[in-house]
C-alpha atoms as a PDB file:
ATOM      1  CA  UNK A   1     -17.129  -1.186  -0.633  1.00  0.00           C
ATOM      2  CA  UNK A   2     -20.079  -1.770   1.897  1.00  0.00           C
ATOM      3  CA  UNK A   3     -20.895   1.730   3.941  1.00  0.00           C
ATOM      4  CA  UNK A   4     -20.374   0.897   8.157  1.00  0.00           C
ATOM      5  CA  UNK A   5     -24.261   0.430   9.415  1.00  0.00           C
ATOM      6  CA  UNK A   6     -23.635   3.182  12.250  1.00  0.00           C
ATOM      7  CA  UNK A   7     -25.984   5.445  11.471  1.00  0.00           C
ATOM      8  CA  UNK A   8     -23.489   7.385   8.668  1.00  0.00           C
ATOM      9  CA  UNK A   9     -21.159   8.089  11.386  1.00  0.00           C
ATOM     10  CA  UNK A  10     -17.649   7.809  10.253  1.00  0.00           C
ATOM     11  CA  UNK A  11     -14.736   6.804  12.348  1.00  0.00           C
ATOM     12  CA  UNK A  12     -11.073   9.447  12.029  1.00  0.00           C
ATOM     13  CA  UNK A  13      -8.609   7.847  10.423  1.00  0.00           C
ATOM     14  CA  UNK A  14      -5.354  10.141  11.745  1.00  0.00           C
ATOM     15  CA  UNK A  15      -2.683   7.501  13.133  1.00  0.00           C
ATOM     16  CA  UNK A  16      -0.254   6.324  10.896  1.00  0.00           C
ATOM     17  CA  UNK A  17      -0.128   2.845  11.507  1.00  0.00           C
ATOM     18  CA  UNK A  18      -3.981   2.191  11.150  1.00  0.00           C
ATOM     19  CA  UNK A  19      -3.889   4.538   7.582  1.00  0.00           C
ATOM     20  CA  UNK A  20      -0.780   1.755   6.714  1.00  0.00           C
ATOM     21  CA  UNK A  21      -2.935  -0.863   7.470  1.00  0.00           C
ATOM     22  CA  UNK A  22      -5.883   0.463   5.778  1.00  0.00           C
ATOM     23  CA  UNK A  23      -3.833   0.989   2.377  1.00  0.00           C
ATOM     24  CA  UNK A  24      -2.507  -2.157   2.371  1.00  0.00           C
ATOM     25  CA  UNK A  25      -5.866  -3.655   2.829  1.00  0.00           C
ATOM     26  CA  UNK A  26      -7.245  -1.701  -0.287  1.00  0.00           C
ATOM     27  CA  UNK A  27      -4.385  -2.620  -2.379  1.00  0.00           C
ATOM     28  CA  UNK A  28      -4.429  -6.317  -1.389  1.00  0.00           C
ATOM     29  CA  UNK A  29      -8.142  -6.108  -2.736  1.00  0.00           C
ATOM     30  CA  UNK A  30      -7.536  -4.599  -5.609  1.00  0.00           C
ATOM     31  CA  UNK A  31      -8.090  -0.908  -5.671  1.00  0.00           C
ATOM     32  CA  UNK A  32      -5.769   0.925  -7.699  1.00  0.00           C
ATOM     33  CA  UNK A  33      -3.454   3.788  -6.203  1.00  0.00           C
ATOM     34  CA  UNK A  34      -5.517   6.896  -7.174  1.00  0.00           C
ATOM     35  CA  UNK A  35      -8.386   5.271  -6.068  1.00  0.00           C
ATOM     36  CA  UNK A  36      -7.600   4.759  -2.407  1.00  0.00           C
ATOM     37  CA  UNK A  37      -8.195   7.828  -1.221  1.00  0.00           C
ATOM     38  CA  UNK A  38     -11.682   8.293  -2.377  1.00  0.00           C
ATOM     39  CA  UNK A  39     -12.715   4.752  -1.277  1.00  0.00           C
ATOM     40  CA  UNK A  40     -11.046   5.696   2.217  1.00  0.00           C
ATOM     41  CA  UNK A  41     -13.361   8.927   2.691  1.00  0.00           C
ATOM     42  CA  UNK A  42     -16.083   6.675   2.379  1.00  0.00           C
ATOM     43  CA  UNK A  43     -15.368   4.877   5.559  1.00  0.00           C
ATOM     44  CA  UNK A  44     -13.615   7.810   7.457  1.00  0.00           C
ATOM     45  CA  UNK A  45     -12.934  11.242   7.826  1.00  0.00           C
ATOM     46  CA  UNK A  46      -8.981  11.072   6.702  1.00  0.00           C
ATOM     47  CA  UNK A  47      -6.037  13.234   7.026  1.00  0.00           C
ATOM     48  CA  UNK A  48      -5.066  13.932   3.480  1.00  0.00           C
ATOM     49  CA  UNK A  49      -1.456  14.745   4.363  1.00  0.00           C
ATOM     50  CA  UNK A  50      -1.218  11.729   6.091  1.00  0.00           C
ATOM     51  CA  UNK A  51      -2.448  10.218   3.433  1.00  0.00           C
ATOM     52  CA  UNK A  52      -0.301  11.716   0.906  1.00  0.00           C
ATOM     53  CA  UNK A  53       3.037  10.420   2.877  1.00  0.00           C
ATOM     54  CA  UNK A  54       1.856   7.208   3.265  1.00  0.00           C
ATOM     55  CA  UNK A  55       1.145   6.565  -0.424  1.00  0.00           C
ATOM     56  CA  UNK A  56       4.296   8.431  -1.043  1.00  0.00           C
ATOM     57  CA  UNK A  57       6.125   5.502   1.045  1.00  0.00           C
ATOM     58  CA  UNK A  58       4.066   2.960  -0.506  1.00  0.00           C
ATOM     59  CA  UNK A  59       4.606   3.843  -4.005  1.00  0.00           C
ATOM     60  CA  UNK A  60       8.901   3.860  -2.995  1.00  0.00           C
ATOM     61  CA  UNK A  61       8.799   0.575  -1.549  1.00  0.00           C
ATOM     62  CA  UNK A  62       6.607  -0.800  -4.815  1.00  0.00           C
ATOM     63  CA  UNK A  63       8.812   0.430  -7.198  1.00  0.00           C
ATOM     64  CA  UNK A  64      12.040  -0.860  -4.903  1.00  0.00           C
ATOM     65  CA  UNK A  65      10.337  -3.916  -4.935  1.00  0.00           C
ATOM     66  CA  UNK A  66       9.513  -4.066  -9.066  1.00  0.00           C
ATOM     67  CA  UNK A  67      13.390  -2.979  -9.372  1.00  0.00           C
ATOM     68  CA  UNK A  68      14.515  -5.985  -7.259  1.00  0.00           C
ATOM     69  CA  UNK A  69      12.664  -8.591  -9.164  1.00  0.00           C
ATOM     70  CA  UNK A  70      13.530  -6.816 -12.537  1.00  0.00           C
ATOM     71  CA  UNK A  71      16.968  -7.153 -11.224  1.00  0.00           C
ATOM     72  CA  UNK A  72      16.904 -10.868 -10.067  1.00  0.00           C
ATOM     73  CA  UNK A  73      15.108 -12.314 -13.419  1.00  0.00           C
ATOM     74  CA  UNK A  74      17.813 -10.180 -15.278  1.00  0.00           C
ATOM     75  CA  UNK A  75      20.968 -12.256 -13.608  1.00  0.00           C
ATOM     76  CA  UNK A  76      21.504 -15.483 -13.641  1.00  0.00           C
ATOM     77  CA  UNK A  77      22.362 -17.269 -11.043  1.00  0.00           C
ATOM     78  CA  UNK A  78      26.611 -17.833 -11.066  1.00  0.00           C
ATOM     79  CA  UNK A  79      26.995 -21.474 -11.279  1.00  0.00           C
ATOM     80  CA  UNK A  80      31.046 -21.185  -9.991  1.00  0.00           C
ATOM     81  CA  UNK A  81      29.502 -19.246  -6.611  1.00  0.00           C
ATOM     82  CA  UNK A  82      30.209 -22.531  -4.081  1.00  0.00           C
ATOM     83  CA  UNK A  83      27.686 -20.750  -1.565  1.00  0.00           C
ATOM     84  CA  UNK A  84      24.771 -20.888  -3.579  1.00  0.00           C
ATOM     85  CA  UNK A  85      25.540 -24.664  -3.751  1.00  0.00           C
END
């Protein structure tokens, strides 16, 4: 990832919803889980607890979201339900 051109001065990245959005960026791109926070500190100065709890959600929600689709391919859908119809 490209360094800011500020003179090396980083930016704090301590609010939740801006470390969310950050994450998500980084995962949409590509970088793996235990890479995000190293590729964060290059860009800011983080809070690592912060951090921690946000991946923590992240990695919940991802594996809800695996189970889910796991779940869906594994059941057909009921051709007798007249809703689905």
């Amino acid at each position: 990832m490209p360094q800011p051109a500020d003179n090396g001065i980083k930016n704090r990245l301590i609010e939740p919803s801006t470390m969310i959005a950050e994450v998500k960026r980084l995962l949409t791109a590509g970088v793996a889980m235990d890479q995000i926070a190293p590729e964060l500190s290059k860009q800011f100065y983080i809070d690592i607890d912060l951090l921690n709890a946000v991946l923590r959600v992240m990695r919940k929600k991802m594996s809800a979201r695996k189970q889910d689709q796991a779940k869906a391919e594994q059941d057909p859908p009921n051709l007798d339900d007249k809703a689905a119809a």
